[in-house]
C-alpha atoms as a PDB file:
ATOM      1  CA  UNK A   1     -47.971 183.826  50.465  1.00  0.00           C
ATOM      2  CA  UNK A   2     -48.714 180.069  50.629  1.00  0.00           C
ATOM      3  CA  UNK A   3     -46.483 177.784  48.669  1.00  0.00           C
ATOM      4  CA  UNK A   4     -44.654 174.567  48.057  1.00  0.00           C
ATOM      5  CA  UNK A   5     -40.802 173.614  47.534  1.00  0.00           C
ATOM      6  CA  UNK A   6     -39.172 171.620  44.914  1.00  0.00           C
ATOM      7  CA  UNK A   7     -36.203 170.468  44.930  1.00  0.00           C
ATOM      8  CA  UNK A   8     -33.071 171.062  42.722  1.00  0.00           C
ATOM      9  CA  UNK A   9     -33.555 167.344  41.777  1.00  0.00           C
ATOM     10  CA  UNK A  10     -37.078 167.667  40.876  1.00  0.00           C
ATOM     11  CA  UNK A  11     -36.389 170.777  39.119  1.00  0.00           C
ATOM     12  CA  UNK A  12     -33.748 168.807  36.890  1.00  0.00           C
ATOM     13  CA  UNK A  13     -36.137 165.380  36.349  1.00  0.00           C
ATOM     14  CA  UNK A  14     -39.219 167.861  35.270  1.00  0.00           C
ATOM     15  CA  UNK A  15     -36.565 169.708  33.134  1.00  0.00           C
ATOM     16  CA  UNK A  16     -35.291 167.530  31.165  1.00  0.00           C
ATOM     17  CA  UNK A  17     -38.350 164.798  30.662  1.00  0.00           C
ATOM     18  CA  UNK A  18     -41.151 167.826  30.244  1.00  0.00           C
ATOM     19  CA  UNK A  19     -38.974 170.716  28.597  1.00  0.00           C
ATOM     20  CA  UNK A  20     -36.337 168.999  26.624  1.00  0.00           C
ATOM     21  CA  UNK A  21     -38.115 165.666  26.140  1.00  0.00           C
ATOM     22  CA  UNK A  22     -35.917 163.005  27.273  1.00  0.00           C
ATOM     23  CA  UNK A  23     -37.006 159.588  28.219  1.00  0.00           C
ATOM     24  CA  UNK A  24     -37.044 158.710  31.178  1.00  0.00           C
ATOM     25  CA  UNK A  25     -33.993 156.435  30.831  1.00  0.00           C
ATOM     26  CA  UNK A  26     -31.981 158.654  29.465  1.00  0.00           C
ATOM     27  CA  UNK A  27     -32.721 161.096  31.770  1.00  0.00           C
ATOM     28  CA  UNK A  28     -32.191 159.249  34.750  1.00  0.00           C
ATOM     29  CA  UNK A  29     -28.803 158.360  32.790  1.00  0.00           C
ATOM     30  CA  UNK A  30     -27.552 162.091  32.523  1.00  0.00           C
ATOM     31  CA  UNK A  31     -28.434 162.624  36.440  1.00  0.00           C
ATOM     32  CA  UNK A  32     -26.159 159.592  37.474  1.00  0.00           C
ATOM     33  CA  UNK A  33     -29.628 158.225  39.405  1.00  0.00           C
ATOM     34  CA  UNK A  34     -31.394 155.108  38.630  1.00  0.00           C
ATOM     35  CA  UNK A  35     -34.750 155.136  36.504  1.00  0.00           C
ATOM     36  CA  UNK A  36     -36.957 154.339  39.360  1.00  0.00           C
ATOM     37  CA  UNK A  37     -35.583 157.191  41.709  1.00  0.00           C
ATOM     38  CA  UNK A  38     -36.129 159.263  38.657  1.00  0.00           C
ATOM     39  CA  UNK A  39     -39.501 158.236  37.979  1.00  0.00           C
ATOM     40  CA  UNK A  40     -40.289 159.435  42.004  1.00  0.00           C
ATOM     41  CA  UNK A  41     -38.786 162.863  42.082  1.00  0.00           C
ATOM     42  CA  UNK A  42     -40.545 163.269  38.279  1.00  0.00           C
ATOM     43  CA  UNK A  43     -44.156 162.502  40.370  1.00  0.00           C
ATOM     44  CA  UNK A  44     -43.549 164.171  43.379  1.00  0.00           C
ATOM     45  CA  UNK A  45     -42.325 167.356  41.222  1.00  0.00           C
ATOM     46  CA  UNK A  46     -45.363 167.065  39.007  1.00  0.00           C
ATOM     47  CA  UNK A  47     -47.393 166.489  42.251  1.00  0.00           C
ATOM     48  CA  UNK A  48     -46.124 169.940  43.684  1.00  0.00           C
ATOM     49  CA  UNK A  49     -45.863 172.178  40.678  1.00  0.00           C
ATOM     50  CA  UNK A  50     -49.753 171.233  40.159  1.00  0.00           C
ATOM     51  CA  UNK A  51     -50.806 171.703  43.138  1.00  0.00           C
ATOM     52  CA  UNK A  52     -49.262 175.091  43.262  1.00  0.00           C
ATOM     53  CA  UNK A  53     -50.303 176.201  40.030  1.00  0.00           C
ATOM     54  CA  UNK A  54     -53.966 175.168  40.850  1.00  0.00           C
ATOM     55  CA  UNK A  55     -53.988 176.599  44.244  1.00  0.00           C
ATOM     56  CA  UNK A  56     -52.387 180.191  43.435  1.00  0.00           C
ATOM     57  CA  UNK A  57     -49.380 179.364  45.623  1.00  0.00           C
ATOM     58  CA  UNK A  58     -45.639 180.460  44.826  1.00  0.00           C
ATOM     59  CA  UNK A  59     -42.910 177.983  44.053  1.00  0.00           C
ATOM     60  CA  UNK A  60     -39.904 177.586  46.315  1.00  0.00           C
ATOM     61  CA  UNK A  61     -36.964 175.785  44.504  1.00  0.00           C
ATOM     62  CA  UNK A  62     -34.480 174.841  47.377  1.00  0.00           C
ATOM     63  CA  UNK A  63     -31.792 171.928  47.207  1.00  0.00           C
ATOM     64  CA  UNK A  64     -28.060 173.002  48.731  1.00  0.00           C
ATOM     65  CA  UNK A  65     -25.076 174.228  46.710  1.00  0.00           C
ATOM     66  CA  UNK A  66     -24.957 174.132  43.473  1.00  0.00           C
ATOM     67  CA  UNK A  67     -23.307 175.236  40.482  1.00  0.00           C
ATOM     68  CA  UNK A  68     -25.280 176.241  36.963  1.00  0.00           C
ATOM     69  CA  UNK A  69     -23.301 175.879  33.780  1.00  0.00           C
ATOM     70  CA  UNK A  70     -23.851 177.343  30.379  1.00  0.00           C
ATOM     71  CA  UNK A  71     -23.067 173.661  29.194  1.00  0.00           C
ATOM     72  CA  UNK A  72     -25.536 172.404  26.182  1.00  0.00           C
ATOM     73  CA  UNK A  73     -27.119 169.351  26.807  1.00  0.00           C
ATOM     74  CA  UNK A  74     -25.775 165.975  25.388  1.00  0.00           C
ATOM     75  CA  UNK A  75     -27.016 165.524  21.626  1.00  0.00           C
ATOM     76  CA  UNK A  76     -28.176 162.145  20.169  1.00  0.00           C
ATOM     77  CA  UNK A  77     -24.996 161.012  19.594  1.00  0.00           C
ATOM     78  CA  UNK A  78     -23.849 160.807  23.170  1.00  0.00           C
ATOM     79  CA  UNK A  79     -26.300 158.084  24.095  1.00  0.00           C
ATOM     80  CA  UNK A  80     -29.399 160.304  25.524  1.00  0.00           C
ATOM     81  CA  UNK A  81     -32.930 159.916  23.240  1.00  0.00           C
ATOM     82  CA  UNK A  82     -35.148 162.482  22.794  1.00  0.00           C
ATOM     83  CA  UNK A  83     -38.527 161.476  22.016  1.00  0.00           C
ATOM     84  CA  UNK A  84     -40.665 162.354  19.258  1.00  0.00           C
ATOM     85  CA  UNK A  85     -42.998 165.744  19.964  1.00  0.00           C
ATOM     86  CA  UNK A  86     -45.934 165.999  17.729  1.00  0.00           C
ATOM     87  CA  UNK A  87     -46.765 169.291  16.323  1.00  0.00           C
ATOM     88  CA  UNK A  88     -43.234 170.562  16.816  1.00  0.00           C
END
């Protein structure tokens, strides 16, 4: 099967500005990466994802080593914005 691969990082950037709603600021914050690199792995994983959703091709998420943690995400209070969804 054709497909495309996204990295851990892009994973992360569409993670937490698409699913949990951070800006992109505070995003970029909680990564430890500056807002413009964030801005380019958030368009190149947007890029990819559509283009495999549209085509019918799988996903590949590759990026190294790396540990997942049952850690919540920061809350308000800890600097990080959420923004505003409507209809939610």
């Amino acid at each position: 099967m054709r497909g495309v691969t996204l990295t851990l990082d892009g994973l992360e950037a569409l993670r937490l500005v698409d699913a949990e709603g951070f800006e992109q600021e505070a995003a970029a914050r909680f990564m430890g990466i500056s807002r413009p690199t964030l801005s380019r792995l958030l368009a190149e994983a947007r890029e990819l994802v559509a283009r495999a959703l549209a085509s019918g091709w799988a996903i590949r998420i590759e990026g190294g080593n790396t540990l997942f943690t049952e850690e919540p995400l920061p809350e308000i209070g800890d600097g990080l914005r959420r923004r505003r969804r409507g209809g939610r």
